[in-house]
C-alpha atoms as a PDB file:
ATOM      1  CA  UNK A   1     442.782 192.997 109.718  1.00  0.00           C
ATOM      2  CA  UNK A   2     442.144 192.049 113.587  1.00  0.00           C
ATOM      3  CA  UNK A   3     440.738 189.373 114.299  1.00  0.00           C
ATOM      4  CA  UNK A   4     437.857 189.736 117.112  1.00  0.00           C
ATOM      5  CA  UNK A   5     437.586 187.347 120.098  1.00  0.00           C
ATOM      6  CA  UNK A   6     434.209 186.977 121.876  1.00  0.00           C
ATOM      7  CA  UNK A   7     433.757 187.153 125.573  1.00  0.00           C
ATOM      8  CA  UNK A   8     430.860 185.125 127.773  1.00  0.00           C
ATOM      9  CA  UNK A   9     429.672 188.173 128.912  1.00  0.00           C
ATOM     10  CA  UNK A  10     426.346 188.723 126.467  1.00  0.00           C
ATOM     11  CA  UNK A  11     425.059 191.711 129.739  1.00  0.00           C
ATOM     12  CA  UNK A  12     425.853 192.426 132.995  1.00  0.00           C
ATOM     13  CA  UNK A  13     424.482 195.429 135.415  1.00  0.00           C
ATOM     14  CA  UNK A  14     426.669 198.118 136.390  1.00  0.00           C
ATOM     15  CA  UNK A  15     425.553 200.413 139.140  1.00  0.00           C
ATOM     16  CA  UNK A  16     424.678 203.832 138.630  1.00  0.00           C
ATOM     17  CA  UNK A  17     427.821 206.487 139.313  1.00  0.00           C
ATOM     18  CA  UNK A  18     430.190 204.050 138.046  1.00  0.00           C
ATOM     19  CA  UNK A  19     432.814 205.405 136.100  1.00  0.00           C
ATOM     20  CA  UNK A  20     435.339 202.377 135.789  1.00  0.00           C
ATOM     21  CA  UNK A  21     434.664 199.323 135.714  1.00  0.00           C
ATOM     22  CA  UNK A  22     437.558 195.852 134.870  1.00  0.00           C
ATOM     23  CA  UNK A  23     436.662 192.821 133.028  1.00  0.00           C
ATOM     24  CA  UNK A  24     438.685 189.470 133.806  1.00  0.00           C
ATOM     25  CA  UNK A  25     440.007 187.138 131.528  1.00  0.00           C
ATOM     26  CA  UNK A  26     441.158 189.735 128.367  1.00  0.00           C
ATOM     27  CA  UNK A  27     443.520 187.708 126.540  1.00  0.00           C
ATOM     28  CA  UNK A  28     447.217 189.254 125.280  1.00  0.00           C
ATOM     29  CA  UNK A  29     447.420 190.716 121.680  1.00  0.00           C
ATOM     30  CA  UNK A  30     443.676 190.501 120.962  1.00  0.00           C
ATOM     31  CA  UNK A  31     441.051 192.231 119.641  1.00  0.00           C
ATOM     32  CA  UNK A  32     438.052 193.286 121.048  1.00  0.00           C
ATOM     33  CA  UNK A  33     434.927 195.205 120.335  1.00  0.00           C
ATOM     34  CA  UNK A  34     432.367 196.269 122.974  1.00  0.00           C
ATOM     35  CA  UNK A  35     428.744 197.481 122.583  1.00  0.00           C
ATOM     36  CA  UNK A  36     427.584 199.855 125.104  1.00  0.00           C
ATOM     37  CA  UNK A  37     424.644 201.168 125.773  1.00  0.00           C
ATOM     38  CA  UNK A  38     422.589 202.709 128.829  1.00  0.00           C
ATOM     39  CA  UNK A  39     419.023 201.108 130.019  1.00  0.00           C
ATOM     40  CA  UNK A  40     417.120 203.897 132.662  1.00  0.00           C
ATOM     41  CA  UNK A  41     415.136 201.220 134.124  1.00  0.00           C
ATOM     42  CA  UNK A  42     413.352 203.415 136.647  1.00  0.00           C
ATOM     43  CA  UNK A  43     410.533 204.447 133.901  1.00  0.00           C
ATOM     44  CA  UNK A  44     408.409 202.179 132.063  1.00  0.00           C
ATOM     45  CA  UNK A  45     408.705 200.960 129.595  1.00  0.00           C
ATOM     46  CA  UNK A  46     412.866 201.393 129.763  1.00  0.00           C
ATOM     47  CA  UNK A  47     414.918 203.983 128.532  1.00  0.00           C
ATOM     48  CA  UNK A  48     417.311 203.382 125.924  1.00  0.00           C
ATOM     49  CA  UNK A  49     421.028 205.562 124.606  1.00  0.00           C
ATOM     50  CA  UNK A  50     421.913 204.662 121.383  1.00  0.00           C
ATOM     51  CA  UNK A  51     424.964 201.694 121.366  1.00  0.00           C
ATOM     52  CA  UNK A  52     428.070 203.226 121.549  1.00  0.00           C
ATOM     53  CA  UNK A  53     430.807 200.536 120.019  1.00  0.00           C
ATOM     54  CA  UNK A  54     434.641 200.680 121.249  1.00  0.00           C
ATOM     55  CA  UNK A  55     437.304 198.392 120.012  1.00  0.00           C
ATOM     56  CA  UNK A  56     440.561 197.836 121.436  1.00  0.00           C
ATOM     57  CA  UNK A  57     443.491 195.679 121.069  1.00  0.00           C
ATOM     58  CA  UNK A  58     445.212 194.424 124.323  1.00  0.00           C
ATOM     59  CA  UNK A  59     448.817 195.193 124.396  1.00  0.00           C
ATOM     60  CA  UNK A  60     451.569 192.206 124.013  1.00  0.00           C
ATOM     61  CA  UNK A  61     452.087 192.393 128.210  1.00  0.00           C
ATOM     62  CA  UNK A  62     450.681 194.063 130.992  1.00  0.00           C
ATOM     63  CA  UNK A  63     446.991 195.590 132.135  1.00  0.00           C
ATOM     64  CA  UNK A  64     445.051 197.286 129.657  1.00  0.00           C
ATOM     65  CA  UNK A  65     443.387 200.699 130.785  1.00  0.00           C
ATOM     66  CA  UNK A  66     440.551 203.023 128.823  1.00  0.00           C
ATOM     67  CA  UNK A  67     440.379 206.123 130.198  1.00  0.00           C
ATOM     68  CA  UNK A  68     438.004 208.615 128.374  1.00  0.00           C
END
């Protein structure tokens, strides 16, 4: 079983169009798991997506890439 390491980052804002986007700081042979999810905030109230969850493990050297 993996263990999972949590980051600082609780929610940031991506811009709309963005289809990559690189977080700093991922740690070697670690586990993480990511909640995604998409807030429309040109409506009120907001618009929701359901959370999407991906987990990953960073390899044991390198840069770690998700390409969908």
């Amino acid at each position: 079983m993996h263990k999972f390491t949590s980051l600082q980052i609780h929610q940031t804002s991506i811009p709309a169009g963005t289809h990559a986007y690189t977080l700093q700081g991922l740690e070697l042979q670690t586990s993480y798991m990511f909640e995604l999810q998409v807030v429309y905030q040109q409506t009120r109230p907001r618009v929701r997506s359901k959370k999407v969850y991906l987990a990953i493990r960073t390899p044991s050297k390198g840069t770690v890439v998700v390409v969908d």
